[in-house]
N, C-alpha and C. Protein backbone atom coordinates (compact mmCIF):
# COMPACT_ATOMS: atom_id res chain seq x y z
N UNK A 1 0.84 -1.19 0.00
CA UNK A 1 0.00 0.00 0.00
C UNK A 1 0.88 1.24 0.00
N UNK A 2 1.90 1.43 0.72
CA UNK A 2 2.90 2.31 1.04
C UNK A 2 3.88 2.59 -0.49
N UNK A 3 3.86 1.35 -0.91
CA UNK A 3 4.97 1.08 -1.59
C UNK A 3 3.59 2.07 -3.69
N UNK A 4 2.73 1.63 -3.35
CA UNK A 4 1.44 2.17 -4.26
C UNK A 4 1.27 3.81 -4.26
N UNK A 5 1.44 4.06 -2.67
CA UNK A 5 1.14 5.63 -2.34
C UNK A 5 -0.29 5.14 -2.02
N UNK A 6 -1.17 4.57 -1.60
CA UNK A 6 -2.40 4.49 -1.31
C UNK A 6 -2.61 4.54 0.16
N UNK A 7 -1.88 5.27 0.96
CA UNK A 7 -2.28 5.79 2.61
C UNK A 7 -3.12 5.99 2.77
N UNK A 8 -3.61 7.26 2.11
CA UNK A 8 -5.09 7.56 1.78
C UNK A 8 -6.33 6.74 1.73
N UNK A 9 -5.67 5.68 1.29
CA UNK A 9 -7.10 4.66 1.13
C UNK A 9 -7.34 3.89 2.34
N UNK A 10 -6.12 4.15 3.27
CA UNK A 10 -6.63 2.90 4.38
C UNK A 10 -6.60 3.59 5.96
N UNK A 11 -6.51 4.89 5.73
CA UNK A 11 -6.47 5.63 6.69
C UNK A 11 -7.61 6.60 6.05
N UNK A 12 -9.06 6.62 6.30
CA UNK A 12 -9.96 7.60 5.76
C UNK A 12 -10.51 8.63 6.80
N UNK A 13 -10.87 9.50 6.23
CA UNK A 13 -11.29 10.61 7.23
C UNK A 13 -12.27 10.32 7.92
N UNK A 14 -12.16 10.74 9.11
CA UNK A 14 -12.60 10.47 10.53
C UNK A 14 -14.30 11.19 10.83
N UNK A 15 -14.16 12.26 10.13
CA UNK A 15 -15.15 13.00 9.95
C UNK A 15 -15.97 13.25 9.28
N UNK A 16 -17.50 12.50 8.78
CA UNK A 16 -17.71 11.81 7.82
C UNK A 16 -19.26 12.14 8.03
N UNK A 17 -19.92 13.49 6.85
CA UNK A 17 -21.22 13.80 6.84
C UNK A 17 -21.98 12.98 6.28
N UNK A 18 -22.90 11.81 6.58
CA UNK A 18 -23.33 11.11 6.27
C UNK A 18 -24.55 11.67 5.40
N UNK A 19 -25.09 12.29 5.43
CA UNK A 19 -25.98 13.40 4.32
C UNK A 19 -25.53 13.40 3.27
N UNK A 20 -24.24 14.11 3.37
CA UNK A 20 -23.00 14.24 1.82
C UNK A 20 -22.57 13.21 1.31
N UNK A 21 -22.59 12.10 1.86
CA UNK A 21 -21.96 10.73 1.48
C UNK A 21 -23.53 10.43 0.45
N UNK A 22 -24.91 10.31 0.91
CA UNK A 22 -25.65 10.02 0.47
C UNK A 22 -25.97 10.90 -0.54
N UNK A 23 -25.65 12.11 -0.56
CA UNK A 23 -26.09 12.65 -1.81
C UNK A 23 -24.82 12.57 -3.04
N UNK A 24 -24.00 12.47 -2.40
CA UNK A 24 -22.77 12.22 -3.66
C UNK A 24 -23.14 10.88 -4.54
N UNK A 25 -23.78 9.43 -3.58
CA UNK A 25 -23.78 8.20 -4.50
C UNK A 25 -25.80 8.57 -5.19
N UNK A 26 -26.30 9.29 -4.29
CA UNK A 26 -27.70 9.39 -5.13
C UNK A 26 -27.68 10.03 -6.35
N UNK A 27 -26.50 10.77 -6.74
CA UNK A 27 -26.51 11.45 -7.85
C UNK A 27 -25.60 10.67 -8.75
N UNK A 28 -24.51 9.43 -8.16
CA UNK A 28 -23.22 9.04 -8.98
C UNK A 28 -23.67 7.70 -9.87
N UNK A 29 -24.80 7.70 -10.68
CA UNK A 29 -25.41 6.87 -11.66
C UNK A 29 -25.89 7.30 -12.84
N UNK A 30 -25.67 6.17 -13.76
CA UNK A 30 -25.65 6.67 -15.25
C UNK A 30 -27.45 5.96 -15.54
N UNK A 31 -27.68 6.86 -16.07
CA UNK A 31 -28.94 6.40 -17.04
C UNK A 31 -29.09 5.30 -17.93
N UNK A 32 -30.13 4.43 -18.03
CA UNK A 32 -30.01 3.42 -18.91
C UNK A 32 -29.34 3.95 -20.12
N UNK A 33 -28.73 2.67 -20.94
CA UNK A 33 -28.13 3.40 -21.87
C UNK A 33 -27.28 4.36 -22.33
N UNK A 34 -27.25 5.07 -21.25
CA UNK A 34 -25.94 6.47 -21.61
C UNK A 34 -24.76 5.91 -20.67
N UNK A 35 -23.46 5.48 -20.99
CA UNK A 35 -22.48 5.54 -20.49
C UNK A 35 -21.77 6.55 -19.43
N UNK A 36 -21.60 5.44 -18.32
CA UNK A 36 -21.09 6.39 -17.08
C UNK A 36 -20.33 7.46 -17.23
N UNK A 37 -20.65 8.86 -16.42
CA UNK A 37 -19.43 9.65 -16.67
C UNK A 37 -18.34 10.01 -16.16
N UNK A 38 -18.79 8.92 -14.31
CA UNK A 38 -17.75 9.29 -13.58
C UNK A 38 -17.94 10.73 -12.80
N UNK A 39 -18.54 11.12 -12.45
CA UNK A 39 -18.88 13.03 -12.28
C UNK A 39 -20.30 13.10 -11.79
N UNK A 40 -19.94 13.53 -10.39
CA UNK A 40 -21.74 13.48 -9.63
C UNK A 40 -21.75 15.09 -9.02
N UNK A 41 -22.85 15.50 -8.38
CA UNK A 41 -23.05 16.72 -7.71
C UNK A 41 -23.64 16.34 -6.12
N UNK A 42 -23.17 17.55 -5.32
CA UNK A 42 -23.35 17.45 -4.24
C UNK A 42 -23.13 18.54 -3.57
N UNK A 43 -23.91 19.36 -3.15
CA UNK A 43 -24.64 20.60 -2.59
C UNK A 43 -24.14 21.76 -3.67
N UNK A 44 -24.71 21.11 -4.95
CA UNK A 44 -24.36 22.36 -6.11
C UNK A 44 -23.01 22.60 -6.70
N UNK A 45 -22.18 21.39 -6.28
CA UNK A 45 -20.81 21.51 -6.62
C UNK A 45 -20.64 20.05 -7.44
N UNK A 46 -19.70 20.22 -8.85
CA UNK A 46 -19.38 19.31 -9.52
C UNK A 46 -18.20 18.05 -8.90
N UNK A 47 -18.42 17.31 -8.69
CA UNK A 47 -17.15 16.13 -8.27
C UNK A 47 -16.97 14.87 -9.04
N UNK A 48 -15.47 14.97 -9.16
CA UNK A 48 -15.57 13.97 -10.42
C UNK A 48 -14.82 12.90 -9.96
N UNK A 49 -14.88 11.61 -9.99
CA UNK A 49 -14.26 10.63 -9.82
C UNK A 49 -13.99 9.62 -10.81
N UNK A 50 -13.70 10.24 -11.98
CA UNK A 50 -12.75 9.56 -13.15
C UNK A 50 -10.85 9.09 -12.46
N UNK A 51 -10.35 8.69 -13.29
CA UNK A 51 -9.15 8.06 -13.32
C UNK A 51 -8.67 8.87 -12.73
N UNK A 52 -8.63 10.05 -13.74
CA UNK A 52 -7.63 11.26 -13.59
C UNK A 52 -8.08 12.31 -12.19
N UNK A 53 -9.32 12.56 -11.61
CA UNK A 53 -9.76 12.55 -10.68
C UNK A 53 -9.12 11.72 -9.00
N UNK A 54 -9.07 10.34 -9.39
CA UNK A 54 -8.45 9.37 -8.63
C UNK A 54 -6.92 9.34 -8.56
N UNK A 55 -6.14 9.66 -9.13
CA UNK A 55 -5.28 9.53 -9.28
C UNK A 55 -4.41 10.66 -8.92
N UNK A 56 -5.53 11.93 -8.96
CA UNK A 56 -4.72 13.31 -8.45
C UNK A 56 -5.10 13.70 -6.67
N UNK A 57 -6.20 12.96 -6.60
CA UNK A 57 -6.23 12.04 -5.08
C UNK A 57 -5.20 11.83 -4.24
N UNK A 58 -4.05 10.27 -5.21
CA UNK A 58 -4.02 9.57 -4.55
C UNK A 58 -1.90 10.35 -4.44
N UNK A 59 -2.08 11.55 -5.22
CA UNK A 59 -0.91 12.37 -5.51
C UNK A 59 -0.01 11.85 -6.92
N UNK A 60 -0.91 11.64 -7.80
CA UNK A 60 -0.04 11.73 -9.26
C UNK A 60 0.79 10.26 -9.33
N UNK A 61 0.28 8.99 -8.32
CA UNK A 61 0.81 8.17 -8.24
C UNK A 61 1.32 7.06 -10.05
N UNK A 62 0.44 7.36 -10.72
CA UNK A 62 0.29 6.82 -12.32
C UNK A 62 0.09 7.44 -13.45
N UNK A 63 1.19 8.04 -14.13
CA UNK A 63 1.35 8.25 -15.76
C UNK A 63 0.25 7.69 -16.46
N UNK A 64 -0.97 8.08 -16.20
CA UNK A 64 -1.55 8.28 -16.98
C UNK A 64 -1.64 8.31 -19.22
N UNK A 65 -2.05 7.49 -19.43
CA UNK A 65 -1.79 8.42 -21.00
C UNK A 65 -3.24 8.47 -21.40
N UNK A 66 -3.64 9.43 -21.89
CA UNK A 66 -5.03 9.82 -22.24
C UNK A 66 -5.69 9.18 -23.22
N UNK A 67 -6.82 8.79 -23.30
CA UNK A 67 -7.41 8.04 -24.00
C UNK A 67 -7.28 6.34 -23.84
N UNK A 68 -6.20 5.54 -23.25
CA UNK A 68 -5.32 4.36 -23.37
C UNK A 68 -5.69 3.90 -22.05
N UNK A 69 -6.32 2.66 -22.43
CA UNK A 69 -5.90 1.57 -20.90
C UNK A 69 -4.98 1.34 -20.47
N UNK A 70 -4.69 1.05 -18.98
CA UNK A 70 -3.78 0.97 -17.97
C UNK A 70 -3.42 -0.59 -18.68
N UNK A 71 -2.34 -0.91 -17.83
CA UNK A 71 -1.77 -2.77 -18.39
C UNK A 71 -2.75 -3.86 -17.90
N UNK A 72 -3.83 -3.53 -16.36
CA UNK A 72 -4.65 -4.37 -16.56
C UNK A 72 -6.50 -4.08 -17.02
N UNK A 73 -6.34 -2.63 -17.54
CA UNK A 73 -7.53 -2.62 -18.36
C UNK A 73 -7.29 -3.33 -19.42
N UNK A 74 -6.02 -3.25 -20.23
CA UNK A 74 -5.76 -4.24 -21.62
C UNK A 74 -6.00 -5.50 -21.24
N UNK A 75 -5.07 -6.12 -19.95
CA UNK A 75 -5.26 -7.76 -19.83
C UNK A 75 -7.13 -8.20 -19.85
N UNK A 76 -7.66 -7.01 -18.98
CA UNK A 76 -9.18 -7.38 -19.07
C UNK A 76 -9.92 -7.63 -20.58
N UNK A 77 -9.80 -6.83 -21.60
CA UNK A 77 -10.09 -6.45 -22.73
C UNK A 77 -9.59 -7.76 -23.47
N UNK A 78 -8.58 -7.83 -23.22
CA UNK A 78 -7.72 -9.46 -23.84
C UNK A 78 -8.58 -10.64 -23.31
N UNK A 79 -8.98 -10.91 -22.09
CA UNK A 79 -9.24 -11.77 -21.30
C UNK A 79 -8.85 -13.04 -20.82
N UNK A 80 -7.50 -13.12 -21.77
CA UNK A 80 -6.88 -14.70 -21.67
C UNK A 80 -6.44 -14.93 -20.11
N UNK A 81 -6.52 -14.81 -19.19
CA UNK A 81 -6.44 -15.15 -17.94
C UNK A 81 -5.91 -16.55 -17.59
N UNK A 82 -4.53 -16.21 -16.95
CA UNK A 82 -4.31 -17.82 -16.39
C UNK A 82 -4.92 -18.28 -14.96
N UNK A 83 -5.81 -18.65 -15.11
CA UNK A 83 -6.54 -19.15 -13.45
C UNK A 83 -5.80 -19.72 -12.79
N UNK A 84 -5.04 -20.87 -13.13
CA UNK A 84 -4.43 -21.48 -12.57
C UNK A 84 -2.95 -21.23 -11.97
N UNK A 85 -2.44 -19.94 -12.77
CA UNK A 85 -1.38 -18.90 -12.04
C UNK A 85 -1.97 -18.08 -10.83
N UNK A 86 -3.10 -17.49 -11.44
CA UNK A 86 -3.84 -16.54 -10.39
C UNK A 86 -4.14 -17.02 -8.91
N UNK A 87 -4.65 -19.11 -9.05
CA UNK A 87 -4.66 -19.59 -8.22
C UNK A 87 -3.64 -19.63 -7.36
N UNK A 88 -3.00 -19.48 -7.42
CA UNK A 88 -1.76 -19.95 -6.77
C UNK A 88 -1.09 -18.88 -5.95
N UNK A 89 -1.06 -17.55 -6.34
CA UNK A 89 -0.75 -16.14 -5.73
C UNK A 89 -1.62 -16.24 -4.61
N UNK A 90 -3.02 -16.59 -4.78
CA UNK A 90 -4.23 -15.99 -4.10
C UNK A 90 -4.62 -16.75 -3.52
N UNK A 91 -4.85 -18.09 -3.82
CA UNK A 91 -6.20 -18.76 -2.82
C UNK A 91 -5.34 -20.19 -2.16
N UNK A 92 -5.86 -20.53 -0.45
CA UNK A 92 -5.00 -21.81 0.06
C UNK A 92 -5.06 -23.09 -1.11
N UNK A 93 -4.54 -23.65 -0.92
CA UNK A 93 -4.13 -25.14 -1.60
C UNK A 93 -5.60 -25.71 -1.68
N UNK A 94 -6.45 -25.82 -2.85
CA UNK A 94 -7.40 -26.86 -2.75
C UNK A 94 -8.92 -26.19 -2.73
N UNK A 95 -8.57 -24.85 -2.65
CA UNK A 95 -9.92 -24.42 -2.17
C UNK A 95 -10.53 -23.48 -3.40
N UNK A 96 -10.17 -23.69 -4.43
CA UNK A 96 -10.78 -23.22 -5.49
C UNK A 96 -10.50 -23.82 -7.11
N UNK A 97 -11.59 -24.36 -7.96
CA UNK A 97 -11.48 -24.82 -9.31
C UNK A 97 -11.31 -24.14 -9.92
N UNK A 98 -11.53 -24.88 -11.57
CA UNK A 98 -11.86 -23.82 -12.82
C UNK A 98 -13.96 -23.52 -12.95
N UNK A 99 -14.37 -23.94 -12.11
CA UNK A 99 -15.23 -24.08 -12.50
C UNK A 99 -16.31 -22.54 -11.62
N UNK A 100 -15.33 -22.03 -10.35
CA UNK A 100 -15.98 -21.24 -9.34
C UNK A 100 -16.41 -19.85 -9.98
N UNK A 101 -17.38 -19.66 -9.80
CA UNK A 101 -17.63 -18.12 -10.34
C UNK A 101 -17.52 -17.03 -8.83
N UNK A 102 -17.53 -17.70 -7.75
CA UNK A 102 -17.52 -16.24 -6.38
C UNK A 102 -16.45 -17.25 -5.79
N UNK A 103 -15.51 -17.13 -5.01
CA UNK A 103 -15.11 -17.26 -4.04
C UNK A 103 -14.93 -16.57 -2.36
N UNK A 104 -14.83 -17.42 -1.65
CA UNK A 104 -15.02 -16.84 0.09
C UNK A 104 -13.58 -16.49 0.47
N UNK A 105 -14.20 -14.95 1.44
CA UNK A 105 -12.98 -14.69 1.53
C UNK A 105 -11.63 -15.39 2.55
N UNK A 106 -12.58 -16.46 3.03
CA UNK A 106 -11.77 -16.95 4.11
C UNK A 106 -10.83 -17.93 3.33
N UNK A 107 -11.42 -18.32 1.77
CA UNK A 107 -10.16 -19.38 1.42
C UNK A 107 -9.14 -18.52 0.23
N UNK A 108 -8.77 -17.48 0.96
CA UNK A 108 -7.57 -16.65 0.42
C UNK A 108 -6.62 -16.39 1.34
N UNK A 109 -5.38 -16.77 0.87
CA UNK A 109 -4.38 -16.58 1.36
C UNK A 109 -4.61 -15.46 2.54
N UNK A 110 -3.69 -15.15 3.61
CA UNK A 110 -4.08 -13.87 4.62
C UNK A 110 -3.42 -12.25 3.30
N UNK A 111 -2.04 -12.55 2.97
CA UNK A 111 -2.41 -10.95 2.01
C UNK A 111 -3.51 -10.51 1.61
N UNK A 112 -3.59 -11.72 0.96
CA UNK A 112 -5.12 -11.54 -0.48
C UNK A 112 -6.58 -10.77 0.24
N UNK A 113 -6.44 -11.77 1.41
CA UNK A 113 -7.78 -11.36 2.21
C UNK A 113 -7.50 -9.67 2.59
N UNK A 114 -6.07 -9.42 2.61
CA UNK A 114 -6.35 -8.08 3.14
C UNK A 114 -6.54 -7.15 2.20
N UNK A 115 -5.94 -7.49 0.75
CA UNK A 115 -6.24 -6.59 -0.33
C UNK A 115 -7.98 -6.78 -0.78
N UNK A 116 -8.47 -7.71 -0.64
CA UNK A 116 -9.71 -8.25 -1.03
C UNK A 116 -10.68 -7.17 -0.17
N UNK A 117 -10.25 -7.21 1.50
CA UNK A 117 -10.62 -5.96 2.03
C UNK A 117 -10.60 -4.61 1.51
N UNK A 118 -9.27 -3.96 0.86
CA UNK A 118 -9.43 -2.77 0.65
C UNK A 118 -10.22 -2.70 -0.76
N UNK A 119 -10.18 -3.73 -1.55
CA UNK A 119 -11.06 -3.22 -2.90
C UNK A 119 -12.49 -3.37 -2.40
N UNK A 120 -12.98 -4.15 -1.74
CA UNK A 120 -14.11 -4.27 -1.35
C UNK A 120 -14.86 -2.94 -0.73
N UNK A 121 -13.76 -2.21 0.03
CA UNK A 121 -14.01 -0.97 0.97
C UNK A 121 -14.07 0.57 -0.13
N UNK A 122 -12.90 -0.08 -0.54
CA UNK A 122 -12.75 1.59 -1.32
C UNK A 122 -12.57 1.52 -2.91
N UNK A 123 -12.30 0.34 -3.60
CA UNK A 123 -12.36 0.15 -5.04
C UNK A 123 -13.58 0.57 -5.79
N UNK A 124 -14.30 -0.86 -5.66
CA UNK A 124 -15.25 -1.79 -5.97
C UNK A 124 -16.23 -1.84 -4.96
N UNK A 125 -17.23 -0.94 -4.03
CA UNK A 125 -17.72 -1.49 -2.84
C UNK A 125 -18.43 -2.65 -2.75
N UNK A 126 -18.56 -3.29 -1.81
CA UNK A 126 -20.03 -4.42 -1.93
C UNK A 126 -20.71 -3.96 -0.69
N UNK A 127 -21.74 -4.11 -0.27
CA UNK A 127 -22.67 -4.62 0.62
C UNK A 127 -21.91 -5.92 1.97
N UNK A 128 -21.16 -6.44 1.35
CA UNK A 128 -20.46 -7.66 2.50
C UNK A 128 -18.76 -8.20 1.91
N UNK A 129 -18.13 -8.63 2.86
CA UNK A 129 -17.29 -9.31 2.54
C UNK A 129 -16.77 -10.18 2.65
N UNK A 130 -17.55 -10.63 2.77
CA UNK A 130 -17.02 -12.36 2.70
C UNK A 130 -17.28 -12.92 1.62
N UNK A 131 -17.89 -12.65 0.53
CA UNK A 131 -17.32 -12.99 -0.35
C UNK A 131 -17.35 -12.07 -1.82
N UNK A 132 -16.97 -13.09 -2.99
CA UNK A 132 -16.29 -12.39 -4.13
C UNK A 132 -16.68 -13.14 -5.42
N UNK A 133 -17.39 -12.02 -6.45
CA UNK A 133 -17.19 -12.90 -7.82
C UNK A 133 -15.17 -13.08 -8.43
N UNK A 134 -15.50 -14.15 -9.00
CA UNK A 134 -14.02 -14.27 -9.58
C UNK A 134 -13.51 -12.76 -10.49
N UNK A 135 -13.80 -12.25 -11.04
CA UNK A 135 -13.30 -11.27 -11.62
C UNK A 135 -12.68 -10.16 -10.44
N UNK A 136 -12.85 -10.22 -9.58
CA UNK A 136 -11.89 -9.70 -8.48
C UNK A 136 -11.11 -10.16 -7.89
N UNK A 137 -10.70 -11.57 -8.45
CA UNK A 137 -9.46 -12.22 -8.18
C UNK A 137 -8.41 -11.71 -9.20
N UNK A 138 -8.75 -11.38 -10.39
CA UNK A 138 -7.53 -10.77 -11.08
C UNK A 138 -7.48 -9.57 -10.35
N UNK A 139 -8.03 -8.09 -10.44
CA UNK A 139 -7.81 -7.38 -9.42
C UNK A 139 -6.94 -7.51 -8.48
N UNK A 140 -6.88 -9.19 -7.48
CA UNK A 140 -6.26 -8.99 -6.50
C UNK A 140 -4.82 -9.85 -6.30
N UNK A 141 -4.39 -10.74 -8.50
CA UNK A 141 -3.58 -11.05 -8.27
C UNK A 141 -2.76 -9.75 -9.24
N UNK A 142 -3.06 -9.12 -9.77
CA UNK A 142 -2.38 -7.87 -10.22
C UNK A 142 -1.98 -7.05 -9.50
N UNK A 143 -2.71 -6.73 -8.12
CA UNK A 143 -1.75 -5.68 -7.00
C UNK A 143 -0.95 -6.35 -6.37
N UNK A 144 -1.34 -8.36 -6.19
CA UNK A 144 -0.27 -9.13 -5.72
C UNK A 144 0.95 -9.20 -6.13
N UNK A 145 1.11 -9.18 -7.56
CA UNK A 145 2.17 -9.53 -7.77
C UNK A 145 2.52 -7.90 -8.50
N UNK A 146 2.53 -6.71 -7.95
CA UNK A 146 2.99 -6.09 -8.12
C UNK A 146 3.18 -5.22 -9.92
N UNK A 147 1.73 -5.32 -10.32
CA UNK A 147 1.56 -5.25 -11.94
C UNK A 147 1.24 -3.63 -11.44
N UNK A 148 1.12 -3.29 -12.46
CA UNK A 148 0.59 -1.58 -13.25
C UNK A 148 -0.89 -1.68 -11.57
């Protein structure tokens, strides 16, 4: 996390208008059909939480190039995924096939479980965590092993 620049993400502010929180996500949805824009309002003020938004956040942590996916927006787009590499970074001995579409967070390694925590919290939110569709296992073997 340190080594990312993501302090920020695991140390959050203490002081926390729960009004403003609710009106920032009641406004942060796209209309059927029209593609997200990333950019909500909240007490008459524009806030944007695009890339470039996130990233000037988190202090200019990623070179950016405009228009262009990051190295694992491409791998997503590609989709050739080795599961059976991914397995192996991430989950104990035995506790996951080719066949799983969610996995629990208890049969992940202890790192994994803790990164699985922060995307869960501040990425990607869910509702719970204990568990996970598979597509957030790449997610969590790409910050594992230290990718883009």
């Amino acid at each position: 996390i340190k080594r990312k620049g993501w302090g920020v993400l695991v140390q959050p502010e203490r002081n926390i208008n729960i009004d403003i929180v609710r009106e920032f996500y009641a406004d942060a949805y796209s209309t059927e059909g029209n593609p997200i824009e990333r950019v909500t309002w909240v007490r008459g003020r524009q806030i944007r939480y695009d890339r470039d938004a996130i990233n000037t956040f988190l202090g200019d942590p990623f070179e950016a190039i405009p228009n262009e996916l990051d190295a694992f927006g491409k791998q997503v787009a590609r989709g050739n995924w080795d599961h059976n590499l991914i397995a192996s970074y991430i989950f104990k001995e035995g506790k996951i096939d080719g066949s799983s579409v969610r996995f629990k967070r208890q049969d992940l390694l202890p790192e994994a479980q803790m990164w699985l925590l922060l995307i869960l919290h501040n990425i990607i939110p869910k509702s719970h965590t204990y568990s996970a569709p598979m597509d957030i296992s790449h997610l969590l073997w790409y910050l594992m092993t230290s990718k883009e």
